[in-house]
C-alpha atoms as a PDB file:
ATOM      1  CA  UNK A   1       0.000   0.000   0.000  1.00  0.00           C
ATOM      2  CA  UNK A   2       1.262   3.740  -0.934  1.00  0.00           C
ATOM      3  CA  UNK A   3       0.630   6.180   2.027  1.00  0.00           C
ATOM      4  CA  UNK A   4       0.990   9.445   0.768  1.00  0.00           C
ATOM      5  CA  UNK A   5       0.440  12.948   2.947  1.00  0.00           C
ATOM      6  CA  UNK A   6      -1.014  16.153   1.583  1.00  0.00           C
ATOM      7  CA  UNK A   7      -2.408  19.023   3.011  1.00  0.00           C
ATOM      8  CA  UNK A   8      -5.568  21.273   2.020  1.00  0.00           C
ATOM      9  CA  UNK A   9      -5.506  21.624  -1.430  1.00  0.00           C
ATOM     10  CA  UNK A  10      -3.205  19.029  -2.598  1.00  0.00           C
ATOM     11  CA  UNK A  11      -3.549  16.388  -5.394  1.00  0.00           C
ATOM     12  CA  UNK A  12      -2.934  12.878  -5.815  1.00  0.00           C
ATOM     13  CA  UNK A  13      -3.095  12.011  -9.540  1.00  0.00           C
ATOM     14  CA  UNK A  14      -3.946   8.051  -9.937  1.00  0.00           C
ATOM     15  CA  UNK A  15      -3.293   7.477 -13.332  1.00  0.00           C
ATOM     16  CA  UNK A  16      -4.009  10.120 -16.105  1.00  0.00           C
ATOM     17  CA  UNK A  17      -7.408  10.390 -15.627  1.00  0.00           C
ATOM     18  CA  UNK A  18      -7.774  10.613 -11.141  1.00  0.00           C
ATOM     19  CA  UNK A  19      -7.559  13.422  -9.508  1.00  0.00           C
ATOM     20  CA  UNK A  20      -8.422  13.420  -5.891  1.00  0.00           C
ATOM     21  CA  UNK A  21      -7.939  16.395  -4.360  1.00  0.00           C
ATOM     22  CA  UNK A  22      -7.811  16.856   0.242  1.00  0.00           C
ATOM     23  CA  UNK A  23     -10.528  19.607   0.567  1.00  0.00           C
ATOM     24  CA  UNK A  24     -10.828  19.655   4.208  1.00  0.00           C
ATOM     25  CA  UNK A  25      -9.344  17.809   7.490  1.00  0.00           C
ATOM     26  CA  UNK A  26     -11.470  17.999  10.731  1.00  0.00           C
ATOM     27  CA  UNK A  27     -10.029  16.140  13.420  1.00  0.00           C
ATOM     28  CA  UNK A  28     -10.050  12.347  12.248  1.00  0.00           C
ATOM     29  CA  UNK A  29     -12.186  13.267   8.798  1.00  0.00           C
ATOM     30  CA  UNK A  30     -10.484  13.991   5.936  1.00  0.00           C
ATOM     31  CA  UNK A  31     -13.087  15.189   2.712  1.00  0.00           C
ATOM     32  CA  UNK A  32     -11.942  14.497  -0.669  1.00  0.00           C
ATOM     33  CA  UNK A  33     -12.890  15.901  -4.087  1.00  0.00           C
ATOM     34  CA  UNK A  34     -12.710  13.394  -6.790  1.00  0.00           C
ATOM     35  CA  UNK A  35     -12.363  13.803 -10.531  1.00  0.00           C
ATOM     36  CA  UNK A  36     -12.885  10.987 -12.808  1.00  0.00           C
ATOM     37  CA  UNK A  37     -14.253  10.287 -15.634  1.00  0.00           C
ATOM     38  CA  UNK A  38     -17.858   9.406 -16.184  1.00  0.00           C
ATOM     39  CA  UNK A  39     -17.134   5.763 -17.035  1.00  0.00           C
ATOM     40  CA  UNK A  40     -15.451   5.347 -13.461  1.00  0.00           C
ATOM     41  CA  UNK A  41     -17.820   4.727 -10.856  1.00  0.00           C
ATOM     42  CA  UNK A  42     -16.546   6.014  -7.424  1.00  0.00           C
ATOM     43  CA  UNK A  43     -17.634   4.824  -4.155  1.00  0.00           C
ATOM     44  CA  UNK A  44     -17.412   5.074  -0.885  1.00  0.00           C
ATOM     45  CA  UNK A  45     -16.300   0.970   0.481  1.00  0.00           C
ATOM     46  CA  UNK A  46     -19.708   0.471   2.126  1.00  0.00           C
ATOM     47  CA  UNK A  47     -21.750   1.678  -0.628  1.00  0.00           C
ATOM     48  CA  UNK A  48     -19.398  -0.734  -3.302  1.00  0.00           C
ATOM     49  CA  UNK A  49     -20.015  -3.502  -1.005  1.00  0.00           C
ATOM     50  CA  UNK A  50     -23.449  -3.274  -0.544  1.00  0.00           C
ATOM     51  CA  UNK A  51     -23.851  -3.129  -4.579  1.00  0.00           C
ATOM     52  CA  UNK A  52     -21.499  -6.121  -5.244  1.00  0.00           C
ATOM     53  CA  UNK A  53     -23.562  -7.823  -2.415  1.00  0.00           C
ATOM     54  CA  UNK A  54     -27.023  -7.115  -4.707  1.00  0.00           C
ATOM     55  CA  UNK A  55     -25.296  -8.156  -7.901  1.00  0.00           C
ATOM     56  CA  UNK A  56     -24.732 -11.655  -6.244  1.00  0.00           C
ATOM     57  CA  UNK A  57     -27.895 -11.827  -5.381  1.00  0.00           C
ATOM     58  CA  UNK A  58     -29.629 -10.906  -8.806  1.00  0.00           C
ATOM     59  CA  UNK A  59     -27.291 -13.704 -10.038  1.00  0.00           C
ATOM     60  CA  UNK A  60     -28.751 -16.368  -7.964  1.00  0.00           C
ATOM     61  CA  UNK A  61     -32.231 -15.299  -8.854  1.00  0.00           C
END
């Protein structure tokens, strides 16, 4: 894993078409602007998980 540190205002670049960008840091909460292209879909973990787990569901069905 790559652990990188910014501060307000920074950008990571993830390939050539990921931005994210630190927009604020409150204590322990860090907010993060994301630019990617329309084809990428972006998630927070829990909502990606709780997709995957429907798409293995409609499978079964």
């Amino acid at each position: 894993m790559l652990v990188l540190s910014r501060v307000v205002g920074e950008l990571i670049s993830i390939g050539d078409d990921i931005s994210l960008r630190v927009l604020s840091v409150n204590g322990s909460s860090v907010r993060f602007g994301v630019e990617a292209p329309q084809n990428v879909h972006v998630h927070r973990s829990e909502v990606y998980d709780r997709i995957k787990r429907k798409e293995g569901v409609q499978k079964v069905r």
